[in-house]
C-alpha atoms as a PDB file:
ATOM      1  CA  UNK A   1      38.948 -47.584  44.470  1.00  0.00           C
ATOM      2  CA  UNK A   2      40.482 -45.414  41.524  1.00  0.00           C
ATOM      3  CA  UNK A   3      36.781 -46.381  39.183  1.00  0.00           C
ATOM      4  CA  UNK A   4      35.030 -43.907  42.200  1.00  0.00           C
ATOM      5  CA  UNK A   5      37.325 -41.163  42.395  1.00  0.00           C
ATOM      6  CA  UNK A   6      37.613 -41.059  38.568  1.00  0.00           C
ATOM      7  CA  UNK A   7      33.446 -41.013  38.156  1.00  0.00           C
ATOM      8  CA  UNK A   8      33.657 -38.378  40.845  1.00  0.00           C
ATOM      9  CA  UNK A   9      35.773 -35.974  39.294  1.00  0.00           C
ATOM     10  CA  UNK A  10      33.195 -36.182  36.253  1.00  0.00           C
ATOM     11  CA  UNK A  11      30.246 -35.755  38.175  1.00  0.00           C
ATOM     12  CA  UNK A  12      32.406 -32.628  39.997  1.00  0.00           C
ATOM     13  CA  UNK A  13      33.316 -31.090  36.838  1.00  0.00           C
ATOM     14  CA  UNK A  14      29.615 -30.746  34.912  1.00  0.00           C
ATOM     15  CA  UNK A  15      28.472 -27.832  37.030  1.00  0.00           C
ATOM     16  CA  UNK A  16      31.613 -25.988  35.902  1.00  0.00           C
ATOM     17  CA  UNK A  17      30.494 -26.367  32.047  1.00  0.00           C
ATOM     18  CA  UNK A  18      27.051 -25.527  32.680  1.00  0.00           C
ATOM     19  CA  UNK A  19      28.438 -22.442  34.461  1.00  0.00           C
ATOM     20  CA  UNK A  20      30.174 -21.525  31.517  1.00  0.00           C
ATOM     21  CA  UNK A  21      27.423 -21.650  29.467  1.00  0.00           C
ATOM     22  CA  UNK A  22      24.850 -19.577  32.067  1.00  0.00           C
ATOM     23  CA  UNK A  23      27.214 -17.210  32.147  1.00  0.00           C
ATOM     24  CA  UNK A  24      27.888 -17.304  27.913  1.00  0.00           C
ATOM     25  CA  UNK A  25      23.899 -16.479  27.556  1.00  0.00           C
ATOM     26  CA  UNK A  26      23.648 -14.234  30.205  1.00  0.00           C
ATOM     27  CA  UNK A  27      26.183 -11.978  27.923  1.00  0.00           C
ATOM     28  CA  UNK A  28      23.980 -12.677  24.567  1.00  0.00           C
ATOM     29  CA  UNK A  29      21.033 -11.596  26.936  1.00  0.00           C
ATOM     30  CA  UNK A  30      22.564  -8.256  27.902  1.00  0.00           C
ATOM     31  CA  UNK A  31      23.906  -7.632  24.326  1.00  0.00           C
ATOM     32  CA  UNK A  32      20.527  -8.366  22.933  1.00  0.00           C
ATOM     33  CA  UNK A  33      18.560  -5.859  26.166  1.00  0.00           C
ATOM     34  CA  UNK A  34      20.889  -3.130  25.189  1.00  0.00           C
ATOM     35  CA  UNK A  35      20.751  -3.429  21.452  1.00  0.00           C
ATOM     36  CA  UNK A  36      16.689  -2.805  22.094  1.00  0.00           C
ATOM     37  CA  UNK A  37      17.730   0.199  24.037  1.00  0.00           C
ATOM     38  CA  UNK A  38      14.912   3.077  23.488  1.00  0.00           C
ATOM     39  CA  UNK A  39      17.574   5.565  22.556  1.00  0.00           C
ATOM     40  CA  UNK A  40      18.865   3.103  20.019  1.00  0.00           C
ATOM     41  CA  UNK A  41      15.616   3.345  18.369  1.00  0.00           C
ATOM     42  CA  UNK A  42      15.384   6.860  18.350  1.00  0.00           C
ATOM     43  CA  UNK A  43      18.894   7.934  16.927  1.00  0.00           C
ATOM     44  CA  UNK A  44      17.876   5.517  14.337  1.00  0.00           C
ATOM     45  CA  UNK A  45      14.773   7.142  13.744  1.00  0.00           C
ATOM     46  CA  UNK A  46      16.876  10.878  13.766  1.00  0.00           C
ATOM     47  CA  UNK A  47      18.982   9.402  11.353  1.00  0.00           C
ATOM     48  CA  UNK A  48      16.348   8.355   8.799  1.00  0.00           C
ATOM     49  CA  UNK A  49      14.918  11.945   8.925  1.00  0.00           C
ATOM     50  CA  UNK A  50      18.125  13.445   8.179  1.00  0.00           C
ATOM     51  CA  UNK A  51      18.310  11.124   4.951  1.00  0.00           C
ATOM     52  CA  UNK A  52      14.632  11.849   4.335  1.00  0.00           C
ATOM     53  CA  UNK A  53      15.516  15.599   4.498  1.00  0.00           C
ATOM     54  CA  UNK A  54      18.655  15.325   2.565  1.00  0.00           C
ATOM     55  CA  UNK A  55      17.550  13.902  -0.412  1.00  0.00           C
ATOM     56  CA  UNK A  56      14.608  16.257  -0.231  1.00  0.00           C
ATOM     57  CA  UNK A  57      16.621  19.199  -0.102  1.00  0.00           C
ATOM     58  CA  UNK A  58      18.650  17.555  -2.728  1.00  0.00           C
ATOM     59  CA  UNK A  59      15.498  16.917  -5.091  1.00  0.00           C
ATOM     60  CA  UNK A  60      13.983  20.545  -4.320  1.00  0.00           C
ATOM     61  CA  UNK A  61      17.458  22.205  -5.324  1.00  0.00           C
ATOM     62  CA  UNK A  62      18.510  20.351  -8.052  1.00  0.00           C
ATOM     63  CA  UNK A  63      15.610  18.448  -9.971  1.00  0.00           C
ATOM     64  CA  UNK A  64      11.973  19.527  -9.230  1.00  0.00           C
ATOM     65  CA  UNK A  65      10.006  21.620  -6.901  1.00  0.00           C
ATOM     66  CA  UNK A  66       6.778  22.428  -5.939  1.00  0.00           C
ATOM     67  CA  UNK A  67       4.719  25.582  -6.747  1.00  0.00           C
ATOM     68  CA  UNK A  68       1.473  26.937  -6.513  1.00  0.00           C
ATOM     69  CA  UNK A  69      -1.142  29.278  -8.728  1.00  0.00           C
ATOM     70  CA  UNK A  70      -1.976  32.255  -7.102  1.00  0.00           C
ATOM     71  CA  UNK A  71      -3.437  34.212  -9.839  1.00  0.00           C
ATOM     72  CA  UNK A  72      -6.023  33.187 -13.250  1.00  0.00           C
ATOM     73  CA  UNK A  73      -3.380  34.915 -15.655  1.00  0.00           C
ATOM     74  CA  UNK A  74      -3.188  31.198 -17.435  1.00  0.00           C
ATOM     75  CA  UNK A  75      -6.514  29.949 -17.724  1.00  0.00           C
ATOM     76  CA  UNK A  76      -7.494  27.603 -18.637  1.00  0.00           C
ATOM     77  CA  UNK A  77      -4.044  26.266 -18.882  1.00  0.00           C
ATOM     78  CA  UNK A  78      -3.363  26.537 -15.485  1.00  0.00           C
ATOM     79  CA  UNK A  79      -6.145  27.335 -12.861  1.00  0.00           C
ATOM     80  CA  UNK A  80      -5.826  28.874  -9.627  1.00  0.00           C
ATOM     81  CA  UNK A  81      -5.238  26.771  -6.717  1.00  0.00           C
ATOM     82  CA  UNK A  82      -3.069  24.358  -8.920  1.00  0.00           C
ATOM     83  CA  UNK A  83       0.164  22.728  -7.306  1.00  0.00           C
ATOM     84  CA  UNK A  84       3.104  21.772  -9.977  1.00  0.00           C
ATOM     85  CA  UNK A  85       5.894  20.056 -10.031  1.00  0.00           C
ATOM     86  CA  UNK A  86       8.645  22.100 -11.990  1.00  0.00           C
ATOM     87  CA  UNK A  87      11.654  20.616 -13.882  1.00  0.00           C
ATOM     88  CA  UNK A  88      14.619  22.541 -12.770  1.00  0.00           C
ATOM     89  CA  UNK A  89      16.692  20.303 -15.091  1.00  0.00           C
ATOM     90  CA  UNK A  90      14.572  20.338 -18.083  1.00  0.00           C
ATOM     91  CA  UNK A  91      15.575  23.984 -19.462  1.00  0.00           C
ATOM     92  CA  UNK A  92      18.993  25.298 -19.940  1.00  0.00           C
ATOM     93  CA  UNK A  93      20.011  28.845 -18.213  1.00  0.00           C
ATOM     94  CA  UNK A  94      23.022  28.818 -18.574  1.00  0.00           C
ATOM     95  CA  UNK A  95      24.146  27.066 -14.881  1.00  0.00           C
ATOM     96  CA  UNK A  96      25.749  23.778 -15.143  1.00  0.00           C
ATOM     97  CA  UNK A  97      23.469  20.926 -14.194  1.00  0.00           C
ATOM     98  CA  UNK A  98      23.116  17.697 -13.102  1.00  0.00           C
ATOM     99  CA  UNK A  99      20.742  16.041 -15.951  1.00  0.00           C
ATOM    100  CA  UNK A 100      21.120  17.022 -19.960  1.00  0.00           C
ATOM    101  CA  UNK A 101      18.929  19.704 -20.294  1.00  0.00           C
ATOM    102  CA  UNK A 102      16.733  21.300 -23.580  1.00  0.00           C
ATOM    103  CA  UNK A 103      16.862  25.404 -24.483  1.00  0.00           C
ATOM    104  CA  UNK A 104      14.037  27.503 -24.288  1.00  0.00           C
ATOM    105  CA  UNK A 105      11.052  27.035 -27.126  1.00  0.00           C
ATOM    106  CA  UNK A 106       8.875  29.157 -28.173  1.00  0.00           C
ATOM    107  CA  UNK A 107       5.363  28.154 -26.748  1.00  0.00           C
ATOM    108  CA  UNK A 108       6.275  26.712 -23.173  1.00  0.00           C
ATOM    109  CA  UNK A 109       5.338  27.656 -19.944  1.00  0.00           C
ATOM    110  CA  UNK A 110       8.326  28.912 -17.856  1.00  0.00           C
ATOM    111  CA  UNK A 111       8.700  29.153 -13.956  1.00  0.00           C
ATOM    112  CA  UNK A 112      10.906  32.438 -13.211  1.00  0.00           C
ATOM    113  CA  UNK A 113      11.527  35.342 -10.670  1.00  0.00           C
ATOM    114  CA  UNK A 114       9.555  37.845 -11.124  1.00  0.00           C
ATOM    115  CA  UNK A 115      11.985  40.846 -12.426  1.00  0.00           C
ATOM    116  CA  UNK A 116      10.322  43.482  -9.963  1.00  0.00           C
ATOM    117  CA  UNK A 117      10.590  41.105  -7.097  1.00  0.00           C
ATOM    118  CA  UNK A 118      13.019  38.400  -7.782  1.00  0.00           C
ATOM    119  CA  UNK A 119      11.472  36.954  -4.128  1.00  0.00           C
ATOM    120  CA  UNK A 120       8.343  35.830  -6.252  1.00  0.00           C
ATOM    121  CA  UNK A 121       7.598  33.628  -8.637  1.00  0.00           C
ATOM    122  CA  UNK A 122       5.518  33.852 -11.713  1.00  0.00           C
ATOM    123  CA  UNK A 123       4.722  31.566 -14.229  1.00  0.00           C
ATOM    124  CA  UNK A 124       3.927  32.281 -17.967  1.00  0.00           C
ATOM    125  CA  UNK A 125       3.894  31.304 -21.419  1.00  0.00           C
ATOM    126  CA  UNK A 126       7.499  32.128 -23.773  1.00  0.00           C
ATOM    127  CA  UNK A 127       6.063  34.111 -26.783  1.00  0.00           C
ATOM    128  CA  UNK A 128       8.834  36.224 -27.994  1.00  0.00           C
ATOM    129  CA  UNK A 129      12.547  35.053 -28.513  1.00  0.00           C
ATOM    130  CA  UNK A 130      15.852  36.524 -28.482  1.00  0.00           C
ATOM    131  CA  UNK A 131      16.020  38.501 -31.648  1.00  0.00           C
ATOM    132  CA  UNK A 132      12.417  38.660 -32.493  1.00  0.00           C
ATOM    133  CA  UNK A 133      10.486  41.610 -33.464  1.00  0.00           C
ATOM    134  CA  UNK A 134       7.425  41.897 -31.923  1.00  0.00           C
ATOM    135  CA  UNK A 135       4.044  43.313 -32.158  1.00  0.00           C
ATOM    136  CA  UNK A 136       0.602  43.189 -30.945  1.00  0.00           C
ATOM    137  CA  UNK A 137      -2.139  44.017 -33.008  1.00  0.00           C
ATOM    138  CA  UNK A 138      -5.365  43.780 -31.800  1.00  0.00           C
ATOM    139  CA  UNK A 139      -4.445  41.582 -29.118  1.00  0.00           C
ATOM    140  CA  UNK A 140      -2.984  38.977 -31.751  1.00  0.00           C
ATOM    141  CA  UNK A 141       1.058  38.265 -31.439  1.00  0.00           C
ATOM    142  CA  UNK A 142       2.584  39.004 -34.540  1.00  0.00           C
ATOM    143  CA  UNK A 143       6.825  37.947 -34.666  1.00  0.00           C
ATOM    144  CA  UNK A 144       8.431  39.486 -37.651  1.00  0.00           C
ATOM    145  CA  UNK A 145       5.499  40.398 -39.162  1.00  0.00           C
ATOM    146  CA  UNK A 146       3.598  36.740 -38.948  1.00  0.00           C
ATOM    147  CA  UNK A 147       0.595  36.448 -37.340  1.00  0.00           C
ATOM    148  CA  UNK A 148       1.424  33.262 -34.246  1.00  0.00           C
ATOM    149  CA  UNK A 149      -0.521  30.630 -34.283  1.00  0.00           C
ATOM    150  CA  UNK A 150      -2.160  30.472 -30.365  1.00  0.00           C
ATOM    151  CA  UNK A 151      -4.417  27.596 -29.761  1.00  0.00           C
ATOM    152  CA  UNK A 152      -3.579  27.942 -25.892  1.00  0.00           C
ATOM    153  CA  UNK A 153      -4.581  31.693 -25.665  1.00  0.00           C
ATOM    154  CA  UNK A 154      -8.178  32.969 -24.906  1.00  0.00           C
ATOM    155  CA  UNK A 155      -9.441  36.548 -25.013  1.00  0.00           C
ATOM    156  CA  UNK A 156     -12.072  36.973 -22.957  1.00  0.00           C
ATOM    157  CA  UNK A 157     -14.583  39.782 -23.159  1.00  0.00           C
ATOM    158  CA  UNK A 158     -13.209  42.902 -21.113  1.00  0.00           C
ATOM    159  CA  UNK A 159     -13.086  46.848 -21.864  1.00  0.00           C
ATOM    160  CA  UNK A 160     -10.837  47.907 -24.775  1.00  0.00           C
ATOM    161  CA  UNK A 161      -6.944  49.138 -24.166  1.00  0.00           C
ATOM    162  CA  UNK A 162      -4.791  50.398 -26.563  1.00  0.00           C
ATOM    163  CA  UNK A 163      -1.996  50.174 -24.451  1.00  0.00           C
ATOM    164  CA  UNK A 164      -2.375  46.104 -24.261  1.00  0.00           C
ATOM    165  CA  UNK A 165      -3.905  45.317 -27.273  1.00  0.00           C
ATOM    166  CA  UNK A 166      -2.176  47.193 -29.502  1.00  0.00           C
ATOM    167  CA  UNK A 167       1.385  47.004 -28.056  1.00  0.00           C
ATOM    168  CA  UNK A 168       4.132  48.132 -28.005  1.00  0.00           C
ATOM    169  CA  UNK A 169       1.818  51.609 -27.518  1.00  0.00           C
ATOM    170  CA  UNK A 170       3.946  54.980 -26.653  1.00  0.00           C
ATOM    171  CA  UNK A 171       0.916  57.353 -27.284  1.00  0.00           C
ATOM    172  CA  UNK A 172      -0.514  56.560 -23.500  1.00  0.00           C
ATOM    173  CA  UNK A 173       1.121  55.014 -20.884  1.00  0.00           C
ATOM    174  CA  UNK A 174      -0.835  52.395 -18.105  1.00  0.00           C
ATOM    175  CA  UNK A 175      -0.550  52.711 -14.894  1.00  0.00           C
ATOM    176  CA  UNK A 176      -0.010  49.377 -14.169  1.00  0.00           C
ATOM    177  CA  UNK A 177       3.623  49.602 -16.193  1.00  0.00           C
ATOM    178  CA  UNK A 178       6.499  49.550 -14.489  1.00  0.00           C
ATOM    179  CA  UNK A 179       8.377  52.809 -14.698  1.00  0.00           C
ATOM    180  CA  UNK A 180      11.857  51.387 -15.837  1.00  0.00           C
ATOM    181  CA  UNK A 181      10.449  49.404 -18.159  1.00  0.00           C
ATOM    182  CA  UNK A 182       8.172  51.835 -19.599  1.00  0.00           C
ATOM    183  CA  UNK A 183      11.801  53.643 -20.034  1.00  0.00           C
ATOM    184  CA  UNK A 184      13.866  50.997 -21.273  1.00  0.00           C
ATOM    185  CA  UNK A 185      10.954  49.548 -23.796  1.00  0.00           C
ATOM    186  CA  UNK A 186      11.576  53.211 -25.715  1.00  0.00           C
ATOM    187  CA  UNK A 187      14.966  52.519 -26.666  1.00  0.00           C
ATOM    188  CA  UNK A 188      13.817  49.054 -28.134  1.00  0.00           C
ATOM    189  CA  UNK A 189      11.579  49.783 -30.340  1.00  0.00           C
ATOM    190  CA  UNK A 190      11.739  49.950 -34.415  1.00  0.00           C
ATOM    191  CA  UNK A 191       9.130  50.730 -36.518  1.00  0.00           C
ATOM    192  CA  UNK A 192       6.047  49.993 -34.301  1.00  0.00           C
ATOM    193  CA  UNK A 193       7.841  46.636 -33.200  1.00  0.00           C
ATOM    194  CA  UNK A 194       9.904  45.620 -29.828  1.00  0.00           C
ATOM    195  CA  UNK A 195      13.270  44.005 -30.471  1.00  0.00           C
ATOM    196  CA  UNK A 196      13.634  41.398 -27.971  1.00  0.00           C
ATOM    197  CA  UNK A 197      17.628  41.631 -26.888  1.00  0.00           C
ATOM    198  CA  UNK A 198      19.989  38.475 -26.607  1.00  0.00           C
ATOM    199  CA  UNK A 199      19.034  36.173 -23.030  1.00  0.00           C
ATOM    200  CA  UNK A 200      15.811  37.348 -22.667  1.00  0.00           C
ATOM    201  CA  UNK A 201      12.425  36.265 -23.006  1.00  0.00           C
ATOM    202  CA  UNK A 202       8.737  37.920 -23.527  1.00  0.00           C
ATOM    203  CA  UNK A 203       6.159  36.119 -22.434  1.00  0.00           C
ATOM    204  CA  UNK A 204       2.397  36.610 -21.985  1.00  0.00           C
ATOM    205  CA  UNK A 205      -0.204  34.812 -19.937  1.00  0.00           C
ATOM    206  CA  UNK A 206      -2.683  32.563 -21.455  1.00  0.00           C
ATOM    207  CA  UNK A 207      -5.688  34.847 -20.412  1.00  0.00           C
ATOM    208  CA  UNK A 208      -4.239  37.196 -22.747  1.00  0.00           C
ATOM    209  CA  UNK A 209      -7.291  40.015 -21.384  1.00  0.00           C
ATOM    210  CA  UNK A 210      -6.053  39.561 -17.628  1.00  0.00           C
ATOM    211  CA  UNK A 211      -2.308  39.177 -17.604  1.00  0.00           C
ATOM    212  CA  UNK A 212       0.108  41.282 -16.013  1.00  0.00           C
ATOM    213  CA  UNK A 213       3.169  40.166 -18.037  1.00  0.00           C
ATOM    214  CA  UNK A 214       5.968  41.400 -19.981  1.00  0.00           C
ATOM    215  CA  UNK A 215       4.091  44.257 -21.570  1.00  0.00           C
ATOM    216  CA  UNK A 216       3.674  45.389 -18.317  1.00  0.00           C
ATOM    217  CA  UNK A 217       7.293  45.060 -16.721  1.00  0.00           C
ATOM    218  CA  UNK A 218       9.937  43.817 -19.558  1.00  0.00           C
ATOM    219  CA  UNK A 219      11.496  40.574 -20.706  1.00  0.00           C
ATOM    220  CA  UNK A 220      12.265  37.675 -18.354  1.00  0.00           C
ATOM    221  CA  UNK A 221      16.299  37.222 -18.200  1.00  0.00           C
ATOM    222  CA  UNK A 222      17.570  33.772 -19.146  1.00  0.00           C
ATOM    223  CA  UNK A 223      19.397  34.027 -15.653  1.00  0.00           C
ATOM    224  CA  UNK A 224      15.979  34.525 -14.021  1.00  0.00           C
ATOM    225  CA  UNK A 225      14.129  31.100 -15.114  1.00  0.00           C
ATOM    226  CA  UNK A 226      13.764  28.539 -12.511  1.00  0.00           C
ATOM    227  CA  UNK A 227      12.145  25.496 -14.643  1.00  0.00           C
ATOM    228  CA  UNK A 228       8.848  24.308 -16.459  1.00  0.00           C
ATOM    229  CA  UNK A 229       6.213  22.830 -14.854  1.00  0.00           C
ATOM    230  CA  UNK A 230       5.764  19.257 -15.295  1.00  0.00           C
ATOM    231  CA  UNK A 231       2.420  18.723 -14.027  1.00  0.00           C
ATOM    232  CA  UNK A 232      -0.354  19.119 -11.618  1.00  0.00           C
ATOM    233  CA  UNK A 233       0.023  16.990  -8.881  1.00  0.00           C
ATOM    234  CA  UNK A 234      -2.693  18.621  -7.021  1.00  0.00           C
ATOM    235  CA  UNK A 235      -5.953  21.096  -7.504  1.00  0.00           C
ATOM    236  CA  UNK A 236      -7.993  22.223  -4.821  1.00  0.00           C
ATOM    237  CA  UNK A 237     -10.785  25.302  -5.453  1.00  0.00           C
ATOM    238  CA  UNK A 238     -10.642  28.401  -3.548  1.00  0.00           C
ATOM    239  CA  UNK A 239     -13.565  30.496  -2.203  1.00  0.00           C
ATOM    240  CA  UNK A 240     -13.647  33.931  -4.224  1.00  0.00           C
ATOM    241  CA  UNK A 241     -12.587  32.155  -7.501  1.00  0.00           C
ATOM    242  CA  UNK A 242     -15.305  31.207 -10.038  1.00  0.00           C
ATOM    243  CA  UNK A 243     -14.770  28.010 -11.002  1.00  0.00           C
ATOM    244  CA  UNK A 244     -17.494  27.344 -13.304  1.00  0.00           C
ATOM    245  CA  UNK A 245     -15.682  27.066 -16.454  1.00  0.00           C
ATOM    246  CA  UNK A 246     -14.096  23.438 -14.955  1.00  0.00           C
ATOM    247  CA  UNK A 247     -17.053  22.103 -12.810  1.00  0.00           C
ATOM    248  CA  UNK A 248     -19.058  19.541 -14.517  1.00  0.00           C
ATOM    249  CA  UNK A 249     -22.529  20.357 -15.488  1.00  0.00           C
ATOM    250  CA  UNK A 250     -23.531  17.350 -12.902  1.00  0.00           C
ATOM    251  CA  UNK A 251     -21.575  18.981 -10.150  1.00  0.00           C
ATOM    252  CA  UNK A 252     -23.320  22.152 -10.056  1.00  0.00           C
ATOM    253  CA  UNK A 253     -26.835  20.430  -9.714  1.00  0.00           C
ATOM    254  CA  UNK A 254     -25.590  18.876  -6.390  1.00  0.00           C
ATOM    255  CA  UNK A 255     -27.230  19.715  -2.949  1.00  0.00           C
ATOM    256  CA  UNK A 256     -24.493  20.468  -1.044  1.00  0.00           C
ATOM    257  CA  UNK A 257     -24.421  17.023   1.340  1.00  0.00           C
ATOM    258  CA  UNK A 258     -20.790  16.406   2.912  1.00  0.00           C
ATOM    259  CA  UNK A 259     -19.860  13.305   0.586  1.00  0.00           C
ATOM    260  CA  UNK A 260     -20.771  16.200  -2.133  1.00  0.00           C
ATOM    261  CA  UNK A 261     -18.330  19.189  -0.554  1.00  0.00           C
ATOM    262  CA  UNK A 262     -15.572  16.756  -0.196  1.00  0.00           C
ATOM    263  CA  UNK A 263     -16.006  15.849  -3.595  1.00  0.00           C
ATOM    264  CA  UNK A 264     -16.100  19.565  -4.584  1.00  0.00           C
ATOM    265  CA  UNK A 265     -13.274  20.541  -2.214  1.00  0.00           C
ATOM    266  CA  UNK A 266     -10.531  19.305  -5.274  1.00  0.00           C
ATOM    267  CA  UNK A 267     -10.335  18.974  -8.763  1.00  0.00           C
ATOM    268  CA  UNK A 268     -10.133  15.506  -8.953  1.00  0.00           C
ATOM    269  CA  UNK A 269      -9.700  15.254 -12.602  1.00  0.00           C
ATOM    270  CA  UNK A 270      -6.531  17.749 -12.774  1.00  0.00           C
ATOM    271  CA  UNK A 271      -4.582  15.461 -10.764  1.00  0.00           C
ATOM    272  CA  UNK A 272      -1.310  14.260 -12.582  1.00  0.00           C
ATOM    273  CA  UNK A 273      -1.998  16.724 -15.559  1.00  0.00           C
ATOM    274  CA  UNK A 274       0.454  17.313 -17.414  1.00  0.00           C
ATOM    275  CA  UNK A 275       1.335  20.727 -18.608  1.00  0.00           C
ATOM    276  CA  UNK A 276       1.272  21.637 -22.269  1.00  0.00           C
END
């Protein structure tokens, strides 16, 4: 009598384990349901854009950023619809940053705010250091009397000017000069040369016949430089610009088919340039 009951109380007591372990995966079930939750995967998705746009910001502000060429002031050197990438770590102004950074050379391209409009940005080619005496003499840089050698500059035919040719020029005045700097450039100049004053820069476009620069509106404060540009990331022609000092004398035979205005639509073979 006592070998029943005892195989009936084990034969009573296996629904209560298996209850116990319904109930057990049930809770794994829910836990697992909720984690897949819809707004789970969008707050996680919110919260990789905010990273994403955090360490953009962070990249833009502090180490590079992009820009793009608006104007043919440094052909060929730079070409007009060219997007750089510009160290903002590269050249010392003075801020503390977050990377070791070089000073200013004569010779390298600098991205700064324009002094007339610090809202825009210009970029051009350091010519004349703090200290120097400068001249122009028939369109040729001269520091300190030396003629500077300029393998990047070209001088393309155009009508003759005194005033930019020939400067620093007091006899006639251009139009296209700035009026304050037309007045402070007086008080700087010494026997037919400009004396550049401490923290600031002169600098002159590449297309030395078609550059508004700093004959036209003064020196560049050291304050005022944003960065050099590291390269050319991208290059894309614009309609109104002759481009037919960079197209390959193959790509101006073309037809015109789509495969061929794609092709045409970039400068394929500016991409990752670097600057020099």
């Amino acid at each position: 009598m006592i070998e029943p009951a005892a195989s009936t109380e084990l034969a009573q007591g296996e629904p209560a384990s298996q209850e116990v372990v319904e109930v057990t995966l049930l809770e794994v079930d829910v836990a697992v349901v909720q984690s897949q939750r819809p707004e789970a995967g969008v707050l996680h998705a919110i919260q990789s854009l905010i990273y994403l746009i955090v360490i953009a910001v962070f990249i833009i502000t502090f180490c590079v950023q992009p820009f793009r060429i608006p104007s043919g002031s440094m052909e060929p050197t730079l070409l007009v619809g060219d997007f750089l990438l510009v160290d903002k770590q590269g050249i010392a102004t003075g801020d503390a940053g977050l990377l070791p950074s070089t000073r200013i050379r004569r010779g390298e391209i600098i991205v700064f705010h324009y002094p007339v409009d610090p809202s825009i940005h210009l970029v051009k080619r350091v010519v004349g250091m703090p200290g120097d005496h400068l001249k122009l003499r028939n369109g040729r840089v001269y520091i300190n009397d030396v003629l500077l050698p300029e393998s990047y500059a070209v001088y393309r035919p155009s009508m003759p000017d005194g005033y930019r040719d020939n400067f620093p020029r007091l006899q006639n005045a251009d139009p296209n000069i700035d009026s304050r700097w037309w007045i402070r450039m007086r008080g700087l100049i010494d026997d037919g040369e400009l004396i550049i004053p401490a923290d600031n820069y002169f600098v002159l476009g590449d297309n030395r016949n078609n550059s508004e620069d700093s004959r036209y509106w003064g020196f560049v404060p050291r304050e005022a430089i944003v960065g050099q540009p590291l390269l050319v990331y991208f290059s894309v022609r614009l309609p109104g610009f002759d481009d037919s000092d960079v197209l390959p004398s193959e790509a101006k035979q073309r037809t015109g088919t789509i495969l061929d205005g794609f092709s045409n639509f970039a400068r394929w073979d500016r991409v990752f340039r670097v600057v020099r």
